[in-house]
Protein backbone atom coordinates (compact mmCIF):
# COMPACT_ATOMS: atom_id res chain seq x y z
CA UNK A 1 47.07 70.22 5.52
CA UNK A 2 48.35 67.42 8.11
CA UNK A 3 52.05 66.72 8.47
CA UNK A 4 53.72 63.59 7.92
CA UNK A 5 53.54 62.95 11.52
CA UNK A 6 50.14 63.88 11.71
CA UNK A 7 48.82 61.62 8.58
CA UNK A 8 50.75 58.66 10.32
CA UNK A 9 49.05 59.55 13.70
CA UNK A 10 45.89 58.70 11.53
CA UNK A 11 47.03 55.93 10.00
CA UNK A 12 47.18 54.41 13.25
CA UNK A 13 44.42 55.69 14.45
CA UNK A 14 42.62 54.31 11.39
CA UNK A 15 44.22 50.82 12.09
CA UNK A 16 43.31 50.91 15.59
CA UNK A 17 39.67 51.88 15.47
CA UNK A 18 39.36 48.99 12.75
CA UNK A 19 41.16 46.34 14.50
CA UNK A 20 41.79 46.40 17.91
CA UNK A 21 39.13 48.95 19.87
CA UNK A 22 36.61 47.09 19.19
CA UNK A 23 37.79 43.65 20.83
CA UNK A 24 38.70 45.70 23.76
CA UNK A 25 37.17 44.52 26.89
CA UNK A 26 38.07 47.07 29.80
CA UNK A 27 36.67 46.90 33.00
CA UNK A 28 35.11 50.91 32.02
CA UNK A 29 33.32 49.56 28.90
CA UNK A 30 30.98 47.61 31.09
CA UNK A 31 29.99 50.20 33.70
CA UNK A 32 28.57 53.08 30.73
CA UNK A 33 25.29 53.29 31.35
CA UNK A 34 24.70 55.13 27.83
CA UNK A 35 26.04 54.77 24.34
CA UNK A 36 27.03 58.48 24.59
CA UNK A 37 29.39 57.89 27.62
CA UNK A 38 30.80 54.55 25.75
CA UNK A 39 31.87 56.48 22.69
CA UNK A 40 33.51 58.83 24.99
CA UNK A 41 35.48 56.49 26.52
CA UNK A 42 36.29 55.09 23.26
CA UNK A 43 37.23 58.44 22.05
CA UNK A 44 39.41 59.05 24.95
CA UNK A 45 41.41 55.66 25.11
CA UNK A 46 42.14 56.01 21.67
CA UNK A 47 43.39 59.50 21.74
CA UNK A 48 45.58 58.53 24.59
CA UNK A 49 46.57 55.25 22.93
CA UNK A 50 49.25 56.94 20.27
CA UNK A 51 51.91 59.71 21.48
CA UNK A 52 50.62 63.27 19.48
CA UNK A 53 47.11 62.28 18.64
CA UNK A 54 44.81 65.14 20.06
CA UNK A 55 40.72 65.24 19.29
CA UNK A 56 41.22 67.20 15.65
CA UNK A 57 43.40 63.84 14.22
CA UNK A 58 40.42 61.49 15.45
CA UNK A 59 37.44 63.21 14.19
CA UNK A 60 39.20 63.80 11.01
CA UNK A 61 39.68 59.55 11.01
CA UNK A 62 35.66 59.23 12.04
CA UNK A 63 34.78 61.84 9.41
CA UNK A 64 37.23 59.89 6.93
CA UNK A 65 35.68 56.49 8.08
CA UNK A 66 31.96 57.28 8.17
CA UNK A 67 32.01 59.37 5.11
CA UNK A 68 29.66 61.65 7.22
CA UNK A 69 30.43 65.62 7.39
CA UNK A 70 27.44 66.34 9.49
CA UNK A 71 29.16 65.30 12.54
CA UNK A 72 29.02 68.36 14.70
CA UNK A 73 28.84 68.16 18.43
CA UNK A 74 31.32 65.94 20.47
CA UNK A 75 28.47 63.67 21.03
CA UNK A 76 27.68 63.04 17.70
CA UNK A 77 31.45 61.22 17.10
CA UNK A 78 31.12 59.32 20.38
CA UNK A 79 28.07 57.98 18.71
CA UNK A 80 29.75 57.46 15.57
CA UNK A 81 32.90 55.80 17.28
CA UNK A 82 30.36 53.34 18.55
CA UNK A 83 29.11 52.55 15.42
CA UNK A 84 32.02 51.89 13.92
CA UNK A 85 33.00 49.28 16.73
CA UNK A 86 29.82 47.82 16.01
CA UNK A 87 28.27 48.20 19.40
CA UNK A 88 24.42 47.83 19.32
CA UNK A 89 23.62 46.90 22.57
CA UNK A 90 25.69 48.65 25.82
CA UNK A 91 27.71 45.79 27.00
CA UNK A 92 26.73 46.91 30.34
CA UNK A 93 23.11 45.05 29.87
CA UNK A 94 24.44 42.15 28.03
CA UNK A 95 27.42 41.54 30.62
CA UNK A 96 24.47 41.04 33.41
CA UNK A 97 22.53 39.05 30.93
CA UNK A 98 25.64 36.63 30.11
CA UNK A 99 26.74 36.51 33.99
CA UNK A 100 23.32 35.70 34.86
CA UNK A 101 23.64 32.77 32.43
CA UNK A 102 27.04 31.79 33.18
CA UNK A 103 25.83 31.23 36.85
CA UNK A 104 22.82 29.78 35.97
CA UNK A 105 24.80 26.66 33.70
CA UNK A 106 28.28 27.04 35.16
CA UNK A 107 27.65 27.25 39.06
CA UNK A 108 24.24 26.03 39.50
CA UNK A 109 23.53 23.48 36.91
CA UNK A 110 27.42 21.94 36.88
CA UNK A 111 27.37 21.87 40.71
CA UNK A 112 24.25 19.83 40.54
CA UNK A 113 24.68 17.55 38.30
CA UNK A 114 28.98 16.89 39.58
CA UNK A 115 26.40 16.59 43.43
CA UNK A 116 23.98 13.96 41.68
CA UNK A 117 27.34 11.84 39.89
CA UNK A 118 28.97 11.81 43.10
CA UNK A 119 25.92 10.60 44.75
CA UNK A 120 25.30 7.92 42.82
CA UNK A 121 29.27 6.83 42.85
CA UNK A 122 28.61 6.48 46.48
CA UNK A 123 25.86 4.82 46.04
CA UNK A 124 28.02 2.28 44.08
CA UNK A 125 30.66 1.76 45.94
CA UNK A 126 29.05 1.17 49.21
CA UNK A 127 27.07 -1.17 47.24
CA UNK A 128 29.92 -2.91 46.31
CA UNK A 129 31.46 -3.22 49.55
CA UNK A 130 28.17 -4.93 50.49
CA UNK A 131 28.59 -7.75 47.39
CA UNK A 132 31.90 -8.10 48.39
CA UNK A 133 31.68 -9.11 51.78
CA UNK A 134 28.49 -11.52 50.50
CA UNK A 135 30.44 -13.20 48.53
CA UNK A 136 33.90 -13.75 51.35
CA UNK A 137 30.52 -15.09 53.44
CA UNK A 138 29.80 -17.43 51.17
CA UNK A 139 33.41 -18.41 50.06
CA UNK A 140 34.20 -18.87 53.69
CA UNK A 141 31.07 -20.64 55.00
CA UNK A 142 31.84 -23.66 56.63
CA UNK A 143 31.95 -26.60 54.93
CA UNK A 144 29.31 -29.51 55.20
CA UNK A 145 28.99 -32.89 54.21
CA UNK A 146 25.36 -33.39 54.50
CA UNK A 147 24.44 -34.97 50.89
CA UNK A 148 21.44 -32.34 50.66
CA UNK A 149 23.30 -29.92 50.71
CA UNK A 150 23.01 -28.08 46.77
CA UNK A 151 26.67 -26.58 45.80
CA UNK A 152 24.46 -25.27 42.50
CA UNK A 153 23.10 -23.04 44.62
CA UNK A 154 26.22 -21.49 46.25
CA UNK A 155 27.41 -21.47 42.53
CA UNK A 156 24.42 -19.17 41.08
CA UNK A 157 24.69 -17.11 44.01
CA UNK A 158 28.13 -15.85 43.48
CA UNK A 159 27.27 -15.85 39.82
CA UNK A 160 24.94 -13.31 40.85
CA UNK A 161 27.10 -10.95 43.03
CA UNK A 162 29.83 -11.11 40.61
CA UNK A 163 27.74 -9.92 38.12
CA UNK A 164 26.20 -7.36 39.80
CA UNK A 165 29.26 -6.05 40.36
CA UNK A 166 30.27 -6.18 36.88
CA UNK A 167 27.69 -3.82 36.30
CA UNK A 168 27.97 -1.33 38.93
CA UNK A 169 31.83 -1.31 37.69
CA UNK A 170 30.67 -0.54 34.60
CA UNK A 171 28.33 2.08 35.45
CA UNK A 172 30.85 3.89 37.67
CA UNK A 173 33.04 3.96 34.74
CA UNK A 174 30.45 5.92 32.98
CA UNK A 175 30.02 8.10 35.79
CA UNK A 176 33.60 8.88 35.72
CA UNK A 177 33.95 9.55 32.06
CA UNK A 178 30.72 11.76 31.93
CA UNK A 179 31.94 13.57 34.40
CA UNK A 180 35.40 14.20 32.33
CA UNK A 181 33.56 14.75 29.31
CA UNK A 182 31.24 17.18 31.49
CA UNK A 183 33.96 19.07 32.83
CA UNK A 184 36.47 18.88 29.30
CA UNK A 185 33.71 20.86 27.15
CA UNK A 186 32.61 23.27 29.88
CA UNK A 187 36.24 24.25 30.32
CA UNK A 188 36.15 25.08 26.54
CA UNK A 189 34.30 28.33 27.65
CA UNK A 190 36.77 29.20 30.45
CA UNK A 191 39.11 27.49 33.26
CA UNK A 192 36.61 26.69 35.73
CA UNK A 193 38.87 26.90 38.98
CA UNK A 194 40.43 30.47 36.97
CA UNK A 195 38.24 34.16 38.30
CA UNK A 196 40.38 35.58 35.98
CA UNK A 197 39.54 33.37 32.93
CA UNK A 198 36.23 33.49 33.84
CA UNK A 199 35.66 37.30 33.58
CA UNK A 200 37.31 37.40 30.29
CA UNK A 201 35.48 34.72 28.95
CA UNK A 202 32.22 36.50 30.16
CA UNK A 203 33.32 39.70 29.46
CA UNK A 204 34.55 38.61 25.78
CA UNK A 205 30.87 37.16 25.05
CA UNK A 206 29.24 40.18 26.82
CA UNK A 207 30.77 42.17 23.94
CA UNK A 208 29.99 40.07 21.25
CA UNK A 209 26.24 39.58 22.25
CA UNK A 210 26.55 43.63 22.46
CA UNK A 211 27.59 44.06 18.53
CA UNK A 212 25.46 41.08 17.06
CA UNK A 213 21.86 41.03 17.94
CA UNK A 214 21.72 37.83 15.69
CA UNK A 215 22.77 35.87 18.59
CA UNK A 216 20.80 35.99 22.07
CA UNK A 217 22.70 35.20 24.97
CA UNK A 218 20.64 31.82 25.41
CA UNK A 219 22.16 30.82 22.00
CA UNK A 220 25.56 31.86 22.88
CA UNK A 221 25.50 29.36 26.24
CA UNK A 222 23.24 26.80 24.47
CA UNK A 223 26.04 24.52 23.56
CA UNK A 224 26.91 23.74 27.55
CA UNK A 225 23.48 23.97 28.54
CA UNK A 226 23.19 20.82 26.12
CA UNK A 227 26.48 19.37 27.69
CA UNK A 228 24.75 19.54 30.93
CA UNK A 229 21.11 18.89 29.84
CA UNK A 230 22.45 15.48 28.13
CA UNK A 231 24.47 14.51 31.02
CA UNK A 232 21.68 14.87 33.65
CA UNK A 233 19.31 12.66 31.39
CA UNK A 234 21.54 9.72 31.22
CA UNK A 235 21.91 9.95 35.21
CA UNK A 236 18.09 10.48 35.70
CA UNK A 237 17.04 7.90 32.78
CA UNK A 238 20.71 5.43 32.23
CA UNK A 239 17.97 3.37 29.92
CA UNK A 240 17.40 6.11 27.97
CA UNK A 241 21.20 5.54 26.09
CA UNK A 242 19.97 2.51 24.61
CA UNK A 243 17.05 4.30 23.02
CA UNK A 244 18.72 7.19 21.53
CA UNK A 245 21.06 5.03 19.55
CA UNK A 246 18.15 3.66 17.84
CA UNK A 247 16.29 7.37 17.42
CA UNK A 248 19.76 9.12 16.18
CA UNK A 249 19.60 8.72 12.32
CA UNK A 250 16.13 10.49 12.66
CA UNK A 251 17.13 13.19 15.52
CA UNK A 252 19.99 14.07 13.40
CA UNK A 253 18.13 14.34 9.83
CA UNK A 254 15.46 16.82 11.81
CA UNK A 255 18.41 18.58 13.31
CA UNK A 256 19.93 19.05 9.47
CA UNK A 257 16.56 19.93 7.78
CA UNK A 258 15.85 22.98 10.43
CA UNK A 259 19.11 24.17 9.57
CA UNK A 260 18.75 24.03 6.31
CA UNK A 261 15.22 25.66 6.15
CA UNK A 262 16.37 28.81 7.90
CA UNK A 263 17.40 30.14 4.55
CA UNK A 264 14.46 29.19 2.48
CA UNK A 265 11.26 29.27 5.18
CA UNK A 266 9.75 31.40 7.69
CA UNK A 267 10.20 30.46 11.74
CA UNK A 268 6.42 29.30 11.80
CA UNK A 269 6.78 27.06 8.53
CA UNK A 270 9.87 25.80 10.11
CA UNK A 271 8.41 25.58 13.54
CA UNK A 272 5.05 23.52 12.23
CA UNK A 273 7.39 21.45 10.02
CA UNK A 274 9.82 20.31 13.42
CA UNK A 275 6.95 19.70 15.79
CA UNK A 276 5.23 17.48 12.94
CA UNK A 277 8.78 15.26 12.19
CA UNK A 278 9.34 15.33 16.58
CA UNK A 279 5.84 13.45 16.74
CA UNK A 280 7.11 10.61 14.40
CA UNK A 281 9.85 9.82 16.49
CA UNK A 282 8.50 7.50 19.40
CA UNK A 283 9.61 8.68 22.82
CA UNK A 284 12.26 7.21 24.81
CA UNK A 285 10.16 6.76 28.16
CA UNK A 286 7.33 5.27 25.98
CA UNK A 287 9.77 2.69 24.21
CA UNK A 288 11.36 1.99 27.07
CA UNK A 289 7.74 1.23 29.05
CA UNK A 290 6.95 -0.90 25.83
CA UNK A 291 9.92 -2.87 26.21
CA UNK A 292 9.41 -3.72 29.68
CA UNK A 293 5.41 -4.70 29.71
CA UNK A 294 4.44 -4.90 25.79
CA UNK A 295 7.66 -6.37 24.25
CA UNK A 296 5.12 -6.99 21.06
CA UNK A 297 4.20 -3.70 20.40
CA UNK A 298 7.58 -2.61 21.05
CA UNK A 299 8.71 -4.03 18.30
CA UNK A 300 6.02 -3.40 16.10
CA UNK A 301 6.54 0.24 16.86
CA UNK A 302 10.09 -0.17 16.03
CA UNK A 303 9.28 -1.68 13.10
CA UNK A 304 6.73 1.58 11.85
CA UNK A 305 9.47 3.74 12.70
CA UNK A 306 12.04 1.95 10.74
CA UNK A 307 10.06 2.11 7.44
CA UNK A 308 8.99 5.49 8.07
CA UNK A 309 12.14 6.84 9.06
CA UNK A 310 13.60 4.99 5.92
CA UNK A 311 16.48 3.93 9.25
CA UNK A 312 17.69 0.89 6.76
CA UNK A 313 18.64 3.27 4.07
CA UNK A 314 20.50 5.58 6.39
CA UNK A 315 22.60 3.27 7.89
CA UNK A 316 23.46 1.53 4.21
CA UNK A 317 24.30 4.95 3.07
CA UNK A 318 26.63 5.42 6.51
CA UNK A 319 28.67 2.06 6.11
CA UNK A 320 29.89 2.95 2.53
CA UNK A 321 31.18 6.27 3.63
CA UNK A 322 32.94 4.07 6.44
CA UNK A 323 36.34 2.63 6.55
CA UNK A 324 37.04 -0.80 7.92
CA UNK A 325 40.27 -1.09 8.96
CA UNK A 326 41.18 -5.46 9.27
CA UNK A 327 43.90 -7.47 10.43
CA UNK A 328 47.29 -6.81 8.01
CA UNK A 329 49.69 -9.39 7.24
């Protein structure tokens, strides 16, 4: 028979094992190279984690938990411990596997792409200082009087430089706010100037990815791979922004239907189904190339793709869940 000290002991015990060992994230967890030597460290912490609780009170709670009187040997519990944590996987291989990928999106991929913004920014502004000091030369070019002389012409030239530099103004606002936007969601994950932060935030996913083999670690850093991925396109292709907006109502019905078909189809009927709806949507490079030599067949292929896409219908459907909001007296 326990005391009433002892069943409390276990009561806590119970409590702890449920909800708070297995969101624990020591430095130890990560460096077991076997599931054996993980249990025993789990065994140990939580023995030492309550004043009075000894190794008869815990395996009592494991037997009491897992419903399992076979347990015999002290291995057999550590195994059971890490069972009841949920741990699959040692977090020792999936920590490598997420810091591999952490590096490979948050170090190598961000660093490029904040290397290729800053480039082009630059770019820009050196560019600018250029039209600027074209168009003090012609503002301060000496005046003539010779009646050949064409003012027009000195007109439509500054016309031009000004709105050049309308649009490299504009583009280096985008610059700027892609890069926020860039650095916001990435920093979602983990503060990015924070070692600290980091490791938890690695270590935290390391531990997931070890207890749910649903989820690869590719999956679990897909979301800022796409941050980046998106953000690199619009630098390497800025035409490509006009494009998209006109391919969105169909990217996003695909994106919806192979979401949806994950609980009624296998991976290859889903697989067949995505590649066959991806080949209906012209690509961006292609539209864009149509647009700039064949403007007719840009537009007739705009045209296919509206009807086929049934965009029209979409887009009526989208305004009347929309809210205008007009001037109020």
């Amino acid at each position: 028979m326990l005391t009433k000290n002892e069943i409390e002991i276990c009561n806590n015990l119970f409590k702890y094992i449920n909800y708070e060992l297995r969101d624990c994230i020591d430095h130890e967890i990560f460096i077991k190279s076997t599931l054996q030597d993980l249990g025993r460290f789990y065994f140990d912490k939580s023995i030492s984690s309550f004043d009075g609780a000894n190794d008869r009170l815990l395996k009592s709670v494991i037997k009491s938990i897992t419903r399992n009187d076979d347990l015999k040997s002290d291995e057999d519990y550590y195994l059971s411990l890490c069972k009841l944590i949920g741990v699959k996987i040692l977090p020792k291989d999936t920590f490598l596997a997420a810091q591999q990928e952490y590096n490979k999106i948050f170090v190598q991929m961000y660093n490029t792409v904040k290397q290729k913004i800053a480039t082009e920014i630059g770019t820009i502004n050196s560019t600018l200082l250029t039209l600027a000091n074209n168009i003090k030369s012609v503002k301060s070019a000496t005046p003539s009087l010779s009646l050949v002389r064409d003012l027009a012409t000195d007109e439509h030239i500054l016309y031009s430089y000004y709105s050049q530099c309308n649009e490299l103004r504009t583009r280096k606002e985008m610059l700027l706010f892609a890069k926020q936007h860039m650095t916001s969601k990435l920093s979602e994950f983990c503060k990015l100037d924070d070692q600290h932060s980091i490791d938890f935030a690695i270590k935290t996913t390391a531990l997931k990815l070890s207890q749910e083999l649903e989820y690869d670690v590719s999956y679990e850093f897909s979301f800022y791979r796409d941050v980046l991925e998106i953000t690199k396109d619009n630098l390497d292709r800025p035409y490509a922004l006009f494009f998209k907006v006109k391919t969105y109502t169909a990217i996003d019905t695909l994106h919806k239907n192979w979401h949806y078909s994950s609980y009624i189809k296998s991976d290859k009927e889903r697989a067949m189904e995505l590649n066959s709806a991806k080949d209906k949507i012209p690509s961006i490079d292609e539209l864009h190339r149509q647009k700039t030599s064949e403007p007719h067949l840009y537009l007739n292929t705009l045209k296919q793709f509206i009807q086929e896409q049934d965009v029209l219908n979409s887009v009526s459907k989208l305004l009347e869940k929309s809210v205008w909001i007009g001037y109020t007296r």
